[in-house]
C-alpha atoms as a PDB file:
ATOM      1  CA  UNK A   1       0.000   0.000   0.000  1.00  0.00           C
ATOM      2  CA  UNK A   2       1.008   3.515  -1.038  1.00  0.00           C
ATOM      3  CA  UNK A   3       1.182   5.755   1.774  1.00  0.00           C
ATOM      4  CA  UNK A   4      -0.273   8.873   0.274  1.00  0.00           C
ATOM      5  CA  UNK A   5      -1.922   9.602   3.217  1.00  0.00           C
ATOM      6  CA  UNK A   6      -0.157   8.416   6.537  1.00  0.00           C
ATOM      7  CA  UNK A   7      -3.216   8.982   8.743  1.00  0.00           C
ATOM      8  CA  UNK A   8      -3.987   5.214   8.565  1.00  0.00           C
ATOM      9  CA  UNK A   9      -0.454   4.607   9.844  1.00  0.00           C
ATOM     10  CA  UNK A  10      -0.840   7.550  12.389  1.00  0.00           C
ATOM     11  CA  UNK A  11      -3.732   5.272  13.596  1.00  0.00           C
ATOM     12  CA  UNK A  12      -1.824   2.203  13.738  1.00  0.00           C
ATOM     13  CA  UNK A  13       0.599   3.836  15.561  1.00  0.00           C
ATOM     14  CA  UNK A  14      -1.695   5.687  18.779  1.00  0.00           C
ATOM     15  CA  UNK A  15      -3.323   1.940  19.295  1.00  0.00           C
ATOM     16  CA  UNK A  16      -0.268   0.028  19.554  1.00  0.00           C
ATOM     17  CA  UNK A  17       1.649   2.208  21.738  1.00  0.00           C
ATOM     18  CA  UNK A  18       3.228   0.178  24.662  1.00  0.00           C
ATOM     19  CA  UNK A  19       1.019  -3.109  23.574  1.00  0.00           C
ATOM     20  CA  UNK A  20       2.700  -6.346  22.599  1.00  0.00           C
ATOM     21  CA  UNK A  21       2.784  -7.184  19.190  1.00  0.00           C
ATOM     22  CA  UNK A  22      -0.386  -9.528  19.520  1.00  0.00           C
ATOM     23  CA  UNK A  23      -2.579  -7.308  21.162  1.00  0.00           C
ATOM     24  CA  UNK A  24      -1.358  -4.348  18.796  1.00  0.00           C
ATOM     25  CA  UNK A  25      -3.114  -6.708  15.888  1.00  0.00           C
ATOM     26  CA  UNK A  26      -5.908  -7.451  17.712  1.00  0.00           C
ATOM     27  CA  UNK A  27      -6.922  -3.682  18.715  1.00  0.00           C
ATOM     28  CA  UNK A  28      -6.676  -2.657  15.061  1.00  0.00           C
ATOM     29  CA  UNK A  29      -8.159  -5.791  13.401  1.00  0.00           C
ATOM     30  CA  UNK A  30     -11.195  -4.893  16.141  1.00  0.00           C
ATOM     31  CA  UNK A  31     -10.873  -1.038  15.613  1.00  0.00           C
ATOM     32  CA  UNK A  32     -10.421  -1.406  11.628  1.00  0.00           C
ATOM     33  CA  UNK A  33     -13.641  -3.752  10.930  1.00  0.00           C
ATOM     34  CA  UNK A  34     -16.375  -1.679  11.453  1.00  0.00           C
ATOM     35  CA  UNK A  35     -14.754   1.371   9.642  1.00  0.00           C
ATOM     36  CA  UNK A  36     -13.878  -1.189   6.560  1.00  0.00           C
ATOM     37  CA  UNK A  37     -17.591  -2.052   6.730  1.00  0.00           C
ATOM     38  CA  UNK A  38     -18.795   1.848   6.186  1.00  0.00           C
ATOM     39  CA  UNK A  39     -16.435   2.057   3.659  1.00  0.00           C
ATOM     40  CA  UNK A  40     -17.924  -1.409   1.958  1.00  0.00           C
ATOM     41  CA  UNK A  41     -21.581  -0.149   2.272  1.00  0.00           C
ATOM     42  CA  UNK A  42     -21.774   3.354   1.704  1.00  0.00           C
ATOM     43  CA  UNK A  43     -18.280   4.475   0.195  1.00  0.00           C
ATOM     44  CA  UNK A  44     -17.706   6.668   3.353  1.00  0.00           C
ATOM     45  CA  UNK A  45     -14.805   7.187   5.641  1.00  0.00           C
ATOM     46  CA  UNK A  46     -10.981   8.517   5.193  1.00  0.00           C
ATOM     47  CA  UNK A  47     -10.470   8.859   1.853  1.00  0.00           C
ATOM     48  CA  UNK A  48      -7.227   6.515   1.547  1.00  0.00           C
ATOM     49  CA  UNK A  49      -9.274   4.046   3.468  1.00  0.00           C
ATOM     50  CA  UNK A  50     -12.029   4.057   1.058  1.00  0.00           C
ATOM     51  CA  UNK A  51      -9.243   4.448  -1.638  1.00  0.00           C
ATOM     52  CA  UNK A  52      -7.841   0.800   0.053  1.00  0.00           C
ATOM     53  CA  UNK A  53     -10.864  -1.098   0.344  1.00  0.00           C
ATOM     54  CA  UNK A  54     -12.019  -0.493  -3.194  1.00  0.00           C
ATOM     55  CA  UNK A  55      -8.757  -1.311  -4.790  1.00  0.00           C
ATOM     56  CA  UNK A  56      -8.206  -4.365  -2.577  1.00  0.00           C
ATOM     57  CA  UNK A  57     -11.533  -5.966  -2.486  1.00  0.00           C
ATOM     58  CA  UNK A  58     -10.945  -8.050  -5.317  1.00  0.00           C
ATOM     59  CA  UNK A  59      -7.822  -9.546  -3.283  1.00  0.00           C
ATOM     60  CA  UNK A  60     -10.965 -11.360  -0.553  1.00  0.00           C
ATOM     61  CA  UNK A  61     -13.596 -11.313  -3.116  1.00  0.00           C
ATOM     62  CA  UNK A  62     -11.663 -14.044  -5.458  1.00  0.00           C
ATOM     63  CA  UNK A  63     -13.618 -16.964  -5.757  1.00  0.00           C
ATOM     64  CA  UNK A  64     -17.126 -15.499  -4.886  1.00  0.00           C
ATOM     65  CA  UNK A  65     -19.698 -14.514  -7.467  1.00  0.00           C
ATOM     66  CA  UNK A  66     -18.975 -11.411  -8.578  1.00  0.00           C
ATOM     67  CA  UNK A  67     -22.396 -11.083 -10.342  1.00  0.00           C
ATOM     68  CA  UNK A  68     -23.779 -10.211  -6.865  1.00  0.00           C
ATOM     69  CA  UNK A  69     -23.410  -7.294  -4.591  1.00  0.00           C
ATOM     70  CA  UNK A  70     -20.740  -7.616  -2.056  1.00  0.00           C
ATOM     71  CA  UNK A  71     -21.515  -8.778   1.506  1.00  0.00           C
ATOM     72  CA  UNK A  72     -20.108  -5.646   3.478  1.00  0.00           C
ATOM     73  CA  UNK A  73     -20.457  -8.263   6.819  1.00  0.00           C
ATOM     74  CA  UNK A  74     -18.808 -11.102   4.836  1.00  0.00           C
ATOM     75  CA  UNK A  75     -15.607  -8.587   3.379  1.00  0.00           C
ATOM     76  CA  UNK A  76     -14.729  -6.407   6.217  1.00  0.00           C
ATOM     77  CA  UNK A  77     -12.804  -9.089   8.445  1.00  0.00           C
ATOM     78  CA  UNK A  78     -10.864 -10.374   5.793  1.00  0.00           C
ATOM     79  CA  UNK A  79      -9.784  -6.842   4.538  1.00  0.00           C
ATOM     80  CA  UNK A  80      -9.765  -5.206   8.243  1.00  0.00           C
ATOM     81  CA  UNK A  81      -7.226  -8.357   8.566  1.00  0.00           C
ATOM     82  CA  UNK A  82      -5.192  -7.590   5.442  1.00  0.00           C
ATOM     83  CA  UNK A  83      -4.974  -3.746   6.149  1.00  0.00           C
ATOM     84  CA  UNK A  84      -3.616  -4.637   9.642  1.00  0.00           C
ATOM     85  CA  UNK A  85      -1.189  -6.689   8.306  1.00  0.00           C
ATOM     86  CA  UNK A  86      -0.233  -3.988   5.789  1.00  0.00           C
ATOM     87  CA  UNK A  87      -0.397  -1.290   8.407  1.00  0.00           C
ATOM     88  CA  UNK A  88       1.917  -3.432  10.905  1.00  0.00           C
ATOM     89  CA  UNK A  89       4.638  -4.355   8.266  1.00  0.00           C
ATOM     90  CA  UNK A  90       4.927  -0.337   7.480  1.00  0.00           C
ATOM     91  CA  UNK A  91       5.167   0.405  11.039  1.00  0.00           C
ATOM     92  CA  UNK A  92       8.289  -2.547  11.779  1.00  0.00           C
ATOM     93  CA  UNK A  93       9.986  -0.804   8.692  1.00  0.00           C
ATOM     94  CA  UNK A  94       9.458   3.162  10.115  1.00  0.00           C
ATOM     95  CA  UNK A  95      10.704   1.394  13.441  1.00  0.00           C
ATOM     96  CA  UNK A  96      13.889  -0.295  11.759  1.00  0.00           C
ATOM     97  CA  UNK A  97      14.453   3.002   9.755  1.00  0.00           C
ATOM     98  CA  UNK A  98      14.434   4.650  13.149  1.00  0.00           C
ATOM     99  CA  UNK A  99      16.947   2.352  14.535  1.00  0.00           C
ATOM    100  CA  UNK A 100      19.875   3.110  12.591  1.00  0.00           C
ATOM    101  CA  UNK A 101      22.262   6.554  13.829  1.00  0.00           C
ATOM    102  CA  UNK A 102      20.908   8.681  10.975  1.00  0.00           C
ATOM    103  CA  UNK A 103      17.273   7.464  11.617  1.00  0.00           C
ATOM    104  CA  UNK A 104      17.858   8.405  15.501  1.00  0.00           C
ATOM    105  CA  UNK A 105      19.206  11.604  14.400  1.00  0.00           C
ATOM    106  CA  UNK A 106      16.303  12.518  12.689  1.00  0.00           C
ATOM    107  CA  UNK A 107      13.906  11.601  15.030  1.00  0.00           C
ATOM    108  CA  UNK A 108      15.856  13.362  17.851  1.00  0.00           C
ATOM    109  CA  UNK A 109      15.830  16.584  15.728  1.00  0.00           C
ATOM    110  CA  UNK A 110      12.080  16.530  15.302  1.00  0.00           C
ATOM    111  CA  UNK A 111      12.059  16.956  19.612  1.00  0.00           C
ATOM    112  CA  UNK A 112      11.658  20.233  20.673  1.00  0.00           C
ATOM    113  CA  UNK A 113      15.056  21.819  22.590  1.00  0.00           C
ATOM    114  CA  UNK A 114      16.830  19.281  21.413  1.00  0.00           C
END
Protein backbone atom coordinates (compact mmCIF):
# COMPACT_ATOMS: atom_id res chain seq x y z
CA UNK A 1 0.00 0.00 0.00
CA UNK A 2 1.01 3.51 -1.04
CA UNK A 3 1.18 5.75 1.77
CA UNK A 4 -0.27 8.87 0.27
CA UNK A 5 -1.92 9.60 3.22
CA UNK A 6 -0.16 8.42 6.54
CA UNK A 7 -3.22 8.98 8.74
CA UNK A 8 -3.99 5.21 8.56
CA UNK A 9 -0.45 4.61 9.84
CA UNK A 10 -0.84 7.55 12.39
CA UNK A 11 -3.73 5.27 13.60
CA UNK A 12 -1.82 2.20 13.74
CA UNK A 13 0.60 3.84 15.56
CA UNK A 14 -1.69 5.69 18.78
CA UNK A 15 -3.32 1.94 19.30
CA UNK A 16 -0.27 0.03 19.55
CA UNK A 17 1.65 2.21 21.74
CA UNK A 18 3.23 0.18 24.66
CA UNK A 19 1.02 -3.11 23.57
CA UNK A 20 2.70 -6.35 22.60
CA UNK A 21 2.78 -7.18 19.19
CA UNK A 22 -0.39 -9.53 19.52
CA UNK A 23 -2.58 -7.31 21.16
CA UNK A 24 -1.36 -4.35 18.80
CA UNK A 25 -3.11 -6.71 15.89
CA UNK A 26 -5.91 -7.45 17.71
CA UNK A 27 -6.92 -3.68 18.72
CA UNK A 28 -6.68 -2.66 15.06
CA UNK A 29 -8.16 -5.79 13.40
CA UNK A 30 -11.19 -4.89 16.14
CA UNK A 31 -10.87 -1.04 15.61
CA UNK A 32 -10.42 -1.41 11.63
CA UNK A 33 -13.64 -3.75 10.93
CA UNK A 34 -16.37 -1.68 11.45
CA UNK A 35 -14.75 1.37 9.64
CA UNK A 36 -13.88 -1.19 6.56
CA UNK A 37 -17.59 -2.05 6.73
CA UNK A 38 -18.79 1.85 6.19
CA UNK A 39 -16.43 2.06 3.66
CA UNK A 40 -17.92 -1.41 1.96
CA UNK A 41 -21.58 -0.15 2.27
CA UNK A 42 -21.77 3.35 1.70
CA UNK A 43 -18.28 4.47 0.19
CA UNK A 44 -17.71 6.67 3.35
CA UNK A 45 -14.81 7.19 5.64
CA UNK A 46 -10.98 8.52 5.19
CA UNK A 47 -10.47 8.86 1.85
CA UNK A 48 -7.23 6.51 1.55
CA UNK A 49 -9.27 4.05 3.47
CA UNK A 50 -12.03 4.06 1.06
CA UNK A 51 -9.24 4.45 -1.64
CA UNK A 52 -7.84 0.80 0.05
CA UNK A 53 -10.86 -1.10 0.34
CA UNK A 54 -12.02 -0.49 -3.19
CA UNK A 55 -8.76 -1.31 -4.79
CA UNK A 56 -8.21 -4.37 -2.58
CA UNK A 57 -11.53 -5.97 -2.49
CA UNK A 58 -10.95 -8.05 -5.32
CA UNK A 59 -7.82 -9.55 -3.28
CA UNK A 60 -10.96 -11.36 -0.55
CA UNK A 61 -13.60 -11.31 -3.12
CA UNK A 62 -11.66 -14.04 -5.46
CA UNK A 63 -13.62 -16.96 -5.76
CA UNK A 64 -17.13 -15.50 -4.89
CA UNK A 65 -19.70 -14.51 -7.47
CA UNK A 66 -18.98 -11.41 -8.58
CA UNK A 67 -22.40 -11.08 -10.34
CA UNK A 68 -23.78 -10.21 -6.87
CA UNK A 69 -23.41 -7.29 -4.59
CA UNK A 70 -20.74 -7.62 -2.06
CA UNK A 71 -21.52 -8.78 1.51
CA UNK A 72 -20.11 -5.65 3.48
CA UNK A 73 -20.46 -8.26 6.82
CA UNK A 74 -18.81 -11.10 4.84
CA UNK A 75 -15.61 -8.59 3.38
CA UNK A 76 -14.73 -6.41 6.22
CA UNK A 77 -12.80 -9.09 8.44
CA UNK A 78 -10.86 -10.37 5.79
CA UNK A 79 -9.78 -6.84 4.54
CA UNK A 80 -9.76 -5.21 8.24
CA UNK A 81 -7.23 -8.36 8.57
CA UNK A 82 -5.19 -7.59 5.44
CA UNK A 83 -4.97 -3.75 6.15
CA UNK A 84 -3.62 -4.64 9.64
CA UNK A 85 -1.19 -6.69 8.31
CA UNK A 86 -0.23 -3.99 5.79
CA UNK A 87 -0.40 -1.29 8.41
CA UNK A 88 1.92 -3.43 10.90
CA UNK A 89 4.64 -4.35 8.27
CA UNK A 90 4.93 -0.34 7.48
CA UNK A 91 5.17 0.40 11.04
CA UNK A 92 8.29 -2.55 11.78
CA UNK A 93 9.99 -0.80 8.69
CA UNK A 94 9.46 3.16 10.11
CA UNK A 95 10.70 1.39 13.44
CA UNK A 96 13.89 -0.30 11.76
CA UNK A 97 14.45 3.00 9.75
CA UNK A 98 14.43 4.65 13.15
CA UNK A 99 16.95 2.35 14.54
CA UNK A 100 19.88 3.11 12.59
CA UNK A 101 22.26 6.55 13.83
CA UNK A 102 20.91 8.68 10.97
CA UNK A 103 17.27 7.46 11.62
CA UNK A 104 17.86 8.41 15.50
CA UNK A 105 19.21 11.60 14.40
CA UNK A 106 16.30 12.52 12.69
CA UNK A 107 13.91 11.60 15.03
CA UNK A 108 15.86 13.36 17.85
CA UNK A 109 15.83 16.58 15.73
CA UNK A 110 12.08 16.53 15.30
CA UNK A 111 12.06 16.96 19.61
CA UNK A 112 11.66 20.23 20.67
CA UNK A 113 15.06 21.82 22.59
CA UNK A 114 16.83 19.28 21.41
Amino acid sequence: MMHEDDSLQDLAARLGCGDEPQRVREKLEAGLTPLVRRALRYGAGMPPLVRWVRSNLPRVEAGFDRTRPVDPDRAAAPLARLLCATLLRGRADRLADCDTPAGRRAAAETVCGV
